[in-house]
C-alpha atoms as a PDB file:
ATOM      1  CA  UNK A   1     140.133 125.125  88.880  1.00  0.00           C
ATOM      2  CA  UNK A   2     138.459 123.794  91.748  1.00  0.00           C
ATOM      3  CA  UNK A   3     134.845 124.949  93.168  1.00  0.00           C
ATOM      4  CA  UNK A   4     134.934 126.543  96.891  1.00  0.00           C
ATOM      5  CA  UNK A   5     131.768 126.469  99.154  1.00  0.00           C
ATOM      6  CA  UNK A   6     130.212 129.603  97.724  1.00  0.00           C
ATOM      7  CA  UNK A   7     129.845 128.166  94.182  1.00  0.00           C
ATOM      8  CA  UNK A   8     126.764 127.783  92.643  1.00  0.00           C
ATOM      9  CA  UNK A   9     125.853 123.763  92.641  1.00  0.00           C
ATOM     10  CA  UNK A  10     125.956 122.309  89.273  1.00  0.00           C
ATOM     11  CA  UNK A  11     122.585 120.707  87.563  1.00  0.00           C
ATOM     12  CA  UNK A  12     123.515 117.038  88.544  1.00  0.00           C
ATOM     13  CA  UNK A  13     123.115 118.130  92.171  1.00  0.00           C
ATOM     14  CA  UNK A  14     120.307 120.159  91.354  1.00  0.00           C
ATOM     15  CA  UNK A  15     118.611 117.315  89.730  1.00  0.00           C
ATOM     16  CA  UNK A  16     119.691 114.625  92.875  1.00  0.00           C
ATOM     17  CA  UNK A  17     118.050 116.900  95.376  1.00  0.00           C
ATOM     18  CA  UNK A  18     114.769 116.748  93.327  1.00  0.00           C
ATOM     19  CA  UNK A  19     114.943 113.339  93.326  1.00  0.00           C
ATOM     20  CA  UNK A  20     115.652 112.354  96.390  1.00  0.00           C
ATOM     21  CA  UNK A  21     112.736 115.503  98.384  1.00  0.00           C
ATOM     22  CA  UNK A  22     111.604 113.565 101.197  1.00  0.00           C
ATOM     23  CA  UNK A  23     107.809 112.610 101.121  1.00  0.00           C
ATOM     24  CA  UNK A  24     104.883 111.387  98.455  1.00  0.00           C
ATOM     25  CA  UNK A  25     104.074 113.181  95.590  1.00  0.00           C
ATOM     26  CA  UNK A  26     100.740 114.458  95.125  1.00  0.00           C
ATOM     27  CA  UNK A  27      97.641 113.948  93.747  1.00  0.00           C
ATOM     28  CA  UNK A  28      98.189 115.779  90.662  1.00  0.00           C
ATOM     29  CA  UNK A  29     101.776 114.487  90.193  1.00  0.00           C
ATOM     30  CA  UNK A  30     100.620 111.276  90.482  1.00  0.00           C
ATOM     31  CA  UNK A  31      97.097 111.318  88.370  1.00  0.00           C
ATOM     32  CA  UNK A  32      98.090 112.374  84.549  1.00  0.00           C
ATOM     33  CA  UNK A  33      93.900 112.384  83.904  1.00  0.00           C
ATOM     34  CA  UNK A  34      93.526 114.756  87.034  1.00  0.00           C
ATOM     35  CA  UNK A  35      96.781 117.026  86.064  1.00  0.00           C
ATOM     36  CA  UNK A  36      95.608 117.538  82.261  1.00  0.00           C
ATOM     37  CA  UNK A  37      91.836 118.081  83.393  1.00  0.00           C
ATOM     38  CA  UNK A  38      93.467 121.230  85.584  1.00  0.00           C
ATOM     39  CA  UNK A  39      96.202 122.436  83.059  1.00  0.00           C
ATOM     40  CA  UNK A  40      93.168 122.548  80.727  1.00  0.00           C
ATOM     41  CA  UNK A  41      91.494 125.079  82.908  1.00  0.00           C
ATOM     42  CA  UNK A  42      94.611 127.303  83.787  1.00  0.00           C
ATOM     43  CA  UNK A  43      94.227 129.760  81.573  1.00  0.00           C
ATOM     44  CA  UNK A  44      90.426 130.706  82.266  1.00  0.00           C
ATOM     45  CA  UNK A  45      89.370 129.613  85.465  1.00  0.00           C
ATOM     46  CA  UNK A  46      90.637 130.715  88.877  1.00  0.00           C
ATOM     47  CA  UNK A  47      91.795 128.008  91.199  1.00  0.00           C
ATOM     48  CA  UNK A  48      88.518 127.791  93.350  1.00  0.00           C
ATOM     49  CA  UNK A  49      86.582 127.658  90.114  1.00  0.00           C
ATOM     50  CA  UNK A  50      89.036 124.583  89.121  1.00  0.00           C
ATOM     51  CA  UNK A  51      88.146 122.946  92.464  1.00  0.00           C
ATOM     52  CA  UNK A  52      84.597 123.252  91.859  1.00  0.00           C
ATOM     53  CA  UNK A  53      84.896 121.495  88.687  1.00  0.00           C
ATOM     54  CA  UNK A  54      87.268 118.597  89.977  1.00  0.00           C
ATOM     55  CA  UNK A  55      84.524 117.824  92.604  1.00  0.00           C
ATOM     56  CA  UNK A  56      81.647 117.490  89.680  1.00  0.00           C
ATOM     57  CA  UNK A  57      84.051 115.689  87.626  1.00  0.00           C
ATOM     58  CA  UNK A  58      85.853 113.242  89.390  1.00  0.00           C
ATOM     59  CA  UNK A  59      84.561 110.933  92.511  1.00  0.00           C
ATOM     60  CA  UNK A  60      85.749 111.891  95.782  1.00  0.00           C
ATOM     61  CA  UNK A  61      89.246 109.666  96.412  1.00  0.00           C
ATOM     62  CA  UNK A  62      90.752 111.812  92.643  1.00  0.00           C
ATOM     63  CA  UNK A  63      89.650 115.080  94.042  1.00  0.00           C
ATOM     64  CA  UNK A  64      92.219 117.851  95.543  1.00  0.00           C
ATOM     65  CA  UNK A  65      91.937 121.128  97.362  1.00  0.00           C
ATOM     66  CA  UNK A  66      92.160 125.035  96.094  1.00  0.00           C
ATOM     67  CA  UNK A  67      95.354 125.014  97.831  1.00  0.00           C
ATOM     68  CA  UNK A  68      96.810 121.300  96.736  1.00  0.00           C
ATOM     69  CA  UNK A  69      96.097 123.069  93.226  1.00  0.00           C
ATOM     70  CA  UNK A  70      97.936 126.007  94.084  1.00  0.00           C
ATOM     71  CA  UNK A  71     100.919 124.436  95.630  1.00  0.00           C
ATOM     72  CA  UNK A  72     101.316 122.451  92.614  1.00  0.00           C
ATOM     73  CA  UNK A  73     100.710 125.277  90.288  1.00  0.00           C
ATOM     74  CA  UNK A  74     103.622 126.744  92.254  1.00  0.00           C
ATOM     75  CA  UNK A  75     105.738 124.115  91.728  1.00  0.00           C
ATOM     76  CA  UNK A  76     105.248 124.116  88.065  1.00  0.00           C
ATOM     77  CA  UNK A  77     105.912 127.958  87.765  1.00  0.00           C
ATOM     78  CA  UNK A  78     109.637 127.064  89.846  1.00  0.00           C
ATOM     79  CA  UNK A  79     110.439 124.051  87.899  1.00  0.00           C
ATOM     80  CA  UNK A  80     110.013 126.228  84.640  1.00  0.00           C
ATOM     81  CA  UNK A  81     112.562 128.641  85.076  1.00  0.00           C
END
């Protein structure tokens, strides 16, 4: 049976487009110290309360925004489901 254009795209495509998104990735992608220090906090800290404590833990070039940390929290709630 053969797909038309209205089909649902399969997981290998799915998993090309991620793959190929144009663009960096960000801080937290990219820093696995930075991304465990935040998923540590998740559960009991609001995201401005996470920023606070990036900036006293980490010098300035490793910090990220309230919204940097909400765009990738995002991103992690999507790529679950």
């Amino acid at each position: 049976m053969t797909q038309n254009a209205s089909s649902t795209p399969d997981e290998a495509l799915l998993q090309h487009v991620a793959a190929h998104r144009p663009g960096r990735p960000g801080k937290i992608a990219l820093d696995p110290e930075l991304r465990a220090f935040i998923e540590a906090r998740l559960s009991h800290m609001t995201f401005a309360e996470i920023e606070v404590a990036v900036a006293a833990h980490f010098p300035p070039d490793r910090r990220t925004s309230l919204s940097a940390i909400h765009r990738w929290w995002q991103r992690m709630q999507r790529d679950k489901t």
